[in-house]
PDB file of N, CA and C in Angstrom:
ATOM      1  N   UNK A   1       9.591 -40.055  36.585  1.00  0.00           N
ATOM      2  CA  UNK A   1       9.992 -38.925  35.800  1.00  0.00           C
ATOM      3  C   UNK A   1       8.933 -38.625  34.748  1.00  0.00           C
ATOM      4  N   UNK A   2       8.585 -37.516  34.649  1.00  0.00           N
ATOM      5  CA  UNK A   2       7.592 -37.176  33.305  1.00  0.00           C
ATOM      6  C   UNK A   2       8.388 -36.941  32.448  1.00  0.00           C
ATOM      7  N   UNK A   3       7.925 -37.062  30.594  1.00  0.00           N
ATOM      8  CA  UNK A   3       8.151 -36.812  29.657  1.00  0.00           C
ATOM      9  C   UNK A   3       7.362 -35.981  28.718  1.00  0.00           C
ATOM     10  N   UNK A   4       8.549 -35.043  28.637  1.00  0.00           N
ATOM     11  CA  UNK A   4       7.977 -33.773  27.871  1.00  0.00           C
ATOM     12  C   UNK A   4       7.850 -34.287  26.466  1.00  0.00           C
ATOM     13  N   UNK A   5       6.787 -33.995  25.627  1.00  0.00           N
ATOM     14  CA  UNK A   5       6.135 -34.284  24.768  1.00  0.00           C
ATOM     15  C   UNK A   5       5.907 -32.929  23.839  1.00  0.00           C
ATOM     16  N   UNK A   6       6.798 -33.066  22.901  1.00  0.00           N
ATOM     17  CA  UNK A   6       6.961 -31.456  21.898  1.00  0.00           C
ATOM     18  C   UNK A   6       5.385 -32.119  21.081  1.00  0.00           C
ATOM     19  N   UNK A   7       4.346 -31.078  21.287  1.00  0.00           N
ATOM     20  CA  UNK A   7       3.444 -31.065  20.829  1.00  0.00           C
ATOM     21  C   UNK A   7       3.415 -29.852  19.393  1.00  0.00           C
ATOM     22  N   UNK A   8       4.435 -29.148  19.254  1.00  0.00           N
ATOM     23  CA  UNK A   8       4.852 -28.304  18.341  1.00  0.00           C
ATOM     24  C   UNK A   8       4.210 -29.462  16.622  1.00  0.00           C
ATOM     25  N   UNK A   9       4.903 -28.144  15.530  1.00  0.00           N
ATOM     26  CA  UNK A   9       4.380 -28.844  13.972  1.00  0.00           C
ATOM     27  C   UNK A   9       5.865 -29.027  13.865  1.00  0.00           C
ATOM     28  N   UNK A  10       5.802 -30.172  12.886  1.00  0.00           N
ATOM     29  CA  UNK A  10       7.389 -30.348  12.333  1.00  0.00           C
ATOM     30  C   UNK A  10       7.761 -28.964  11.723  1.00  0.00           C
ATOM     31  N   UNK A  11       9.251 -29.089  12.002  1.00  0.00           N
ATOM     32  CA  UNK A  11      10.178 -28.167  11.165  1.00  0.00           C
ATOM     33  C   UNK A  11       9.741 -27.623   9.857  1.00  0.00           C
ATOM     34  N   UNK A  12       9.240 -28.583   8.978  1.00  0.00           N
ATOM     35  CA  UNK A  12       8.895 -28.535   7.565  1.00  0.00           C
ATOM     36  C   UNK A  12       7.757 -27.481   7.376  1.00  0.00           C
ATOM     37  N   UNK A  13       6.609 -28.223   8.555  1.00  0.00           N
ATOM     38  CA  UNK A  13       5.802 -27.496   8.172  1.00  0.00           C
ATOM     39  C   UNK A  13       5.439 -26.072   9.355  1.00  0.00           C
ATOM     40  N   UNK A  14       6.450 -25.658   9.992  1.00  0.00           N
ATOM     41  CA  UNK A  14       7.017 -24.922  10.513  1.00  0.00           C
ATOM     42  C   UNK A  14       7.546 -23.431   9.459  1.00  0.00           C
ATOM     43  N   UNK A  15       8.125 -23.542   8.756  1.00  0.00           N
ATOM     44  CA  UNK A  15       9.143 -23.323   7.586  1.00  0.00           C
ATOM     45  C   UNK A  15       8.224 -23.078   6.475  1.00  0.00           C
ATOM     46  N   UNK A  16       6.816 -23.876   5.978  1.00  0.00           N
ATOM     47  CA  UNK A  16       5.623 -23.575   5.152  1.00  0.00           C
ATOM     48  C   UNK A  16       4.809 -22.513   5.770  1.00  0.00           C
ATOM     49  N   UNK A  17       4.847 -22.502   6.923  1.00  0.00           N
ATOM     50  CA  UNK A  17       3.489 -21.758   7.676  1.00  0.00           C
ATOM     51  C   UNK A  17       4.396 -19.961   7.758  1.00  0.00           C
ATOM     52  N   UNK A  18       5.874 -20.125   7.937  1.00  0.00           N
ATOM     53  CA  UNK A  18       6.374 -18.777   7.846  1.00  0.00           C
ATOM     54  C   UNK A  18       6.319 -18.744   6.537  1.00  0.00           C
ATOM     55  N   UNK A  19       6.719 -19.577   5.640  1.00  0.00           N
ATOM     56  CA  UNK A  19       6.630 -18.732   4.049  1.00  0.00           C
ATOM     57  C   UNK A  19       5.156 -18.002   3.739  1.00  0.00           C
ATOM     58  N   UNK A  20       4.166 -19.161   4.270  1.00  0.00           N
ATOM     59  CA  UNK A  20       3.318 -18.191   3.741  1.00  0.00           C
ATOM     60  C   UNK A  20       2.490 -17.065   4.673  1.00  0.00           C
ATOM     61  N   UNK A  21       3.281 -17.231   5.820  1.00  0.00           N
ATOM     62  CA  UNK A  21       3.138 -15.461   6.730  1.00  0.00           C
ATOM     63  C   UNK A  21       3.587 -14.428   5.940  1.00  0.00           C
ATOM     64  N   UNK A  22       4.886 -15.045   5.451  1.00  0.00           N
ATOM     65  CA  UNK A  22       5.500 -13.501   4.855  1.00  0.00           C
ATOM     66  C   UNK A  22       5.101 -13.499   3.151  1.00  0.00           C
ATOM     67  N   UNK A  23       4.334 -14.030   3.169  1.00  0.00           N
ATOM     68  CA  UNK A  23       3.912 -14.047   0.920  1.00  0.00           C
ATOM     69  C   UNK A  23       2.540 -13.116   2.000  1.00  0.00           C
ATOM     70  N   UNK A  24       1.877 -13.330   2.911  1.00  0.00           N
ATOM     71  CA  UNK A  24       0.724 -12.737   2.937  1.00  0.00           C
ATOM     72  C   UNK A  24       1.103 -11.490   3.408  1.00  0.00           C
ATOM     73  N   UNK A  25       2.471 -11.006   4.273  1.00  0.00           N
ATOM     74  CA  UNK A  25       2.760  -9.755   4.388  1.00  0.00           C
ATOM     75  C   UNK A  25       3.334  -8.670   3.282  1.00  0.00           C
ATOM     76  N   UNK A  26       3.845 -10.177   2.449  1.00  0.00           N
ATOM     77  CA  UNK A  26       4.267  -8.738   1.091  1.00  0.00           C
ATOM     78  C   UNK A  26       3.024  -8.431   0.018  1.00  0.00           C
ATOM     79  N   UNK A  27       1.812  -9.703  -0.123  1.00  0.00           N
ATOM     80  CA  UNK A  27       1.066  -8.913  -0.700  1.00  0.00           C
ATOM     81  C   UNK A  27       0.113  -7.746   0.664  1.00  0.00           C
ATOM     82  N   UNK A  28       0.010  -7.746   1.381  1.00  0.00           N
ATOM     83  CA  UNK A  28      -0.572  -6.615   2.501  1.00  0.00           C
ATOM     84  C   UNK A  28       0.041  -5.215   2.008  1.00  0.00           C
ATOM     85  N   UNK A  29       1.432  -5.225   2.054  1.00  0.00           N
ATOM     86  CA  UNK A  29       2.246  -4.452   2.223  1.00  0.00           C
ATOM     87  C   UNK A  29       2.245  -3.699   0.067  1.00  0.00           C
ATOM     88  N   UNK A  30       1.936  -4.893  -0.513  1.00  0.00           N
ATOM     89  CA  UNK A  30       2.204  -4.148  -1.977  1.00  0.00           C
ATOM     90  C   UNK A  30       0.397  -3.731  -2.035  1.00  0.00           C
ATOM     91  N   UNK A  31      -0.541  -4.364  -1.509  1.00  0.00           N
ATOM     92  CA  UNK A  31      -1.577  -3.116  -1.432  1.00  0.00           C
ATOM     93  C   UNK A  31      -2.041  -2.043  -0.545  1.00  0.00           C
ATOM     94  N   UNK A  32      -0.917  -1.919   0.343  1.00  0.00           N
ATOM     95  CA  UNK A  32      -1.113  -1.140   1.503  1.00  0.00           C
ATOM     96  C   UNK A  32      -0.080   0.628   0.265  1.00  0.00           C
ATOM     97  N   UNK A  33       0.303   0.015  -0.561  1.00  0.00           N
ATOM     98  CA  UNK A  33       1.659   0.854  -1.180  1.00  0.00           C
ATOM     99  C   UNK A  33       0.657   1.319  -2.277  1.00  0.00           C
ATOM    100  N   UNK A  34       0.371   0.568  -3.213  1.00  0.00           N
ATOM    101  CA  UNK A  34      -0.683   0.839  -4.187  1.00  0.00           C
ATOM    102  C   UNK A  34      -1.611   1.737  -3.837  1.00  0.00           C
ATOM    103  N   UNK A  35      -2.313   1.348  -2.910  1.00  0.00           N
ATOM    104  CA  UNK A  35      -3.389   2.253  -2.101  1.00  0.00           C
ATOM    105  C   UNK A  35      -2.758   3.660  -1.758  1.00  0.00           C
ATOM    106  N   UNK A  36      -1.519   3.704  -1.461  1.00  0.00           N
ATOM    107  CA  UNK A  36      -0.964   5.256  -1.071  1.00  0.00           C
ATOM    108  C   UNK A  36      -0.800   5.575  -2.070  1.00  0.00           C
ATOM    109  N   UNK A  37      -0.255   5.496  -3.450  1.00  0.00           N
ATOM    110  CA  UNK A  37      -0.127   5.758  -4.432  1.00  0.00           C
ATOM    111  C   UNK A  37      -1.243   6.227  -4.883  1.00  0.00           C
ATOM    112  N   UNK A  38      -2.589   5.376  -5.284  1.00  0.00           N
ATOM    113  CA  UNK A  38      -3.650   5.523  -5.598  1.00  0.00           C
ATOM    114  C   UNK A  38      -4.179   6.933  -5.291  1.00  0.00           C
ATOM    115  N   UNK A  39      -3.734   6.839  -3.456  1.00  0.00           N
ATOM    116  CA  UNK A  39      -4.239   8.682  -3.332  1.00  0.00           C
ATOM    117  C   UNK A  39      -3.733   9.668  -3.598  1.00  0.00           C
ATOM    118  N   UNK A  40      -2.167   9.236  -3.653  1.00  0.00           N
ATOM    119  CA  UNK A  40      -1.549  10.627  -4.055  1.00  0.00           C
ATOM    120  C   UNK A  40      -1.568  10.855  -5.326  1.00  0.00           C
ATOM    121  N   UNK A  41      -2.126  10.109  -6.206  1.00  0.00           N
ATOM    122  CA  UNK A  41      -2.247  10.008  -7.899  1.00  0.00           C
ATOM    123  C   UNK A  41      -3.636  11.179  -8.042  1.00  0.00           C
ATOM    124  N   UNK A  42      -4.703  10.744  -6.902  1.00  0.00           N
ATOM    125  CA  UNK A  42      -5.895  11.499  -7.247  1.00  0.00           C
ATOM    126  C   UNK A  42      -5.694  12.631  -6.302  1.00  0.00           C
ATOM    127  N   UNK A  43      -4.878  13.066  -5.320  1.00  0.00           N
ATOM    128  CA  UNK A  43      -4.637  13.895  -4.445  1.00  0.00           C
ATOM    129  C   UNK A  43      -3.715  15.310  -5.708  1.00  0.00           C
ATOM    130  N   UNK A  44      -2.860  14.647  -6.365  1.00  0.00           N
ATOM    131  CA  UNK A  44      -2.105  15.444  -7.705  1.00  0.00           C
ATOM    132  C   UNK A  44      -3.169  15.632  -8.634  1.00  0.00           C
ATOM    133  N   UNK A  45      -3.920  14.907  -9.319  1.00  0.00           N
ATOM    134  CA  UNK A  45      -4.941  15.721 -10.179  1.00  0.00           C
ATOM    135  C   UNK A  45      -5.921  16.142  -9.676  1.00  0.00           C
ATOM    136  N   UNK A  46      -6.692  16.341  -8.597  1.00  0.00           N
ATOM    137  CA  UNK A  46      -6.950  17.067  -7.908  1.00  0.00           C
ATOM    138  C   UNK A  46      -6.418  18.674  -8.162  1.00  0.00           C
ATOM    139  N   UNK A  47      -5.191  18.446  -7.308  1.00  0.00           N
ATOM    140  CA  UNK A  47      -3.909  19.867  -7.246  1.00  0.00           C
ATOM    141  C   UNK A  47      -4.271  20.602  -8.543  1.00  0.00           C
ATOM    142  N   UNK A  48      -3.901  19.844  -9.359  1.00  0.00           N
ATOM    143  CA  UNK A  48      -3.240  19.796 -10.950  1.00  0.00           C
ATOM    144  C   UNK A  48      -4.966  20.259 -11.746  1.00  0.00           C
ATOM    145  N   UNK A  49      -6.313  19.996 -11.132  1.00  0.00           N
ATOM    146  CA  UNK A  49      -7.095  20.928 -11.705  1.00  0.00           C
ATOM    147  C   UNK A  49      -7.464  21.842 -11.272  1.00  0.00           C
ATOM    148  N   UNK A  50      -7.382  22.292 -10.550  1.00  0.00           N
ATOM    149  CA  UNK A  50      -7.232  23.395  -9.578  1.00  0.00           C
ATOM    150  C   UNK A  50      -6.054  23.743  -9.836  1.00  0.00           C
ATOM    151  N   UNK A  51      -5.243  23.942 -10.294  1.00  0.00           N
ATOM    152  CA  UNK A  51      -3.839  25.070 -10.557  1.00  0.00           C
ATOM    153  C   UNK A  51      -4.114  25.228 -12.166  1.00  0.00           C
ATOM    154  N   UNK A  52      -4.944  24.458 -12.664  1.00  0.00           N
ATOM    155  CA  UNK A  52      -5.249  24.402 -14.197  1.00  0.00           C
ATOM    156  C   UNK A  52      -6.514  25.737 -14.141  1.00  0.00           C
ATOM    157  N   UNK A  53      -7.285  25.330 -13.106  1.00  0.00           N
ATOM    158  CA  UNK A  53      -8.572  26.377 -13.769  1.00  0.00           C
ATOM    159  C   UNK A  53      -8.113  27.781 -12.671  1.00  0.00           C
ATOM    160  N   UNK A  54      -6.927  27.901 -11.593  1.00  0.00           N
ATOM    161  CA  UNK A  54      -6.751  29.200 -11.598  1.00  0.00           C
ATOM    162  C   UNK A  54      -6.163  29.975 -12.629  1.00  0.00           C
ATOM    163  N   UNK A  55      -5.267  28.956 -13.131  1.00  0.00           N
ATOM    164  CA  UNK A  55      -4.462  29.875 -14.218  1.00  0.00           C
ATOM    165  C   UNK A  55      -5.279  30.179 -15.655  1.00  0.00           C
ATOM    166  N   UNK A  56      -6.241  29.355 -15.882  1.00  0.00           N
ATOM    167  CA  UNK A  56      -6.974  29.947 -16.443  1.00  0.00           C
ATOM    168  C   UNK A  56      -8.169  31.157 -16.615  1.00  0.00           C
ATOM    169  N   UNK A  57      -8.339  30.982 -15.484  1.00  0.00           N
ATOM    170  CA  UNK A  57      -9.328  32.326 -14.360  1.00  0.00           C
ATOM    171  C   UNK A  57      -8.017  33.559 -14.827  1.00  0.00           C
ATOM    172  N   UNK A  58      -6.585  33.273 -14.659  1.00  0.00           N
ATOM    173  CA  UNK A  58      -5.902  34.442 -14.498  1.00  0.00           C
ATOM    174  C   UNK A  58      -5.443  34.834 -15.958  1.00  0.00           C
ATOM    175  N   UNK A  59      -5.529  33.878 -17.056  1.00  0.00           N
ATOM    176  CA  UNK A  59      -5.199  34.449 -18.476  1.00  0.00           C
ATOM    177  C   UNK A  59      -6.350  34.796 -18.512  1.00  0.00           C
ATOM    178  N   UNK A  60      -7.548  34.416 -18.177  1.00  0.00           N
ATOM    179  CA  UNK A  60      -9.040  35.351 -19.268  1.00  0.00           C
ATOM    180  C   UNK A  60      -8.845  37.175 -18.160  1.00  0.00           C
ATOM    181  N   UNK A  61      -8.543  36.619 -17.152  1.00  0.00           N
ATOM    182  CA  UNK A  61      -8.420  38.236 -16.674  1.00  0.00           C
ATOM    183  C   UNK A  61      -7.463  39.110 -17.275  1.00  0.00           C
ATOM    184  N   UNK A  62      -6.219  38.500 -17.442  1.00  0.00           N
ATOM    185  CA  UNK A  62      -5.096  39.351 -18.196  1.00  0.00           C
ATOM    186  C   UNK A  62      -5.433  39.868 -19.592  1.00  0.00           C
ATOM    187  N   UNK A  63      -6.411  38.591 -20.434  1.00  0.00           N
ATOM    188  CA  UNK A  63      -6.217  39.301 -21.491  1.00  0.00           C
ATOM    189  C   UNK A  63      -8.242  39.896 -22.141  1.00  0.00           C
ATOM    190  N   UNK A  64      -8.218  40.570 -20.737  1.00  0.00           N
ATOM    191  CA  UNK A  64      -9.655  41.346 -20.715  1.00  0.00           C
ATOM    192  C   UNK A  64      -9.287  42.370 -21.551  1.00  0.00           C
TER     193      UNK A  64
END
C-alpha cells in the first residue's frame, strides 16, 4: 500500500500566509482608491479652472 504524504504548510502557517494575502490586498486596493481619487481631485480643478476663466471671459464681456 502507498502512503500519502500531505506535503502541504501547517494550518498555522496556512492561516499567516492568507492574512497576509489579504493585508496585501487591502493595501492594493486603498492605493488603487487613492489613485482614483487623486484623478478625479485633478480631473475637478481642472473643470473648476476652466469654468473659472470662462466665466470670467463672460463678466469682462458683459461689463464692456
Amino acid at each position: 500500500m502507498t502512503e500519502i504524504v500531505d506535503q502541504g504548510v501547517a494550518p498555522s502557517q496556512f492561516v499567516e500566509q492568507e492574512m497576509t494575502l489579504l493585508e496585501q490586498r487591502m493595501k492594493l486596493k486603498e492605493r488603487i482608491e487613492h489613485g482614483i481619487l487623486k484623478l478625479l481631485l485633478c480631473n475637478l480643478e481642472d473643470l473648476s479652472a476652466v469654468f473659472i476663466l470662462g466665466l470670467q471671459r463672460d463678466l469682462e464681456e458683459w461689463f464692456k
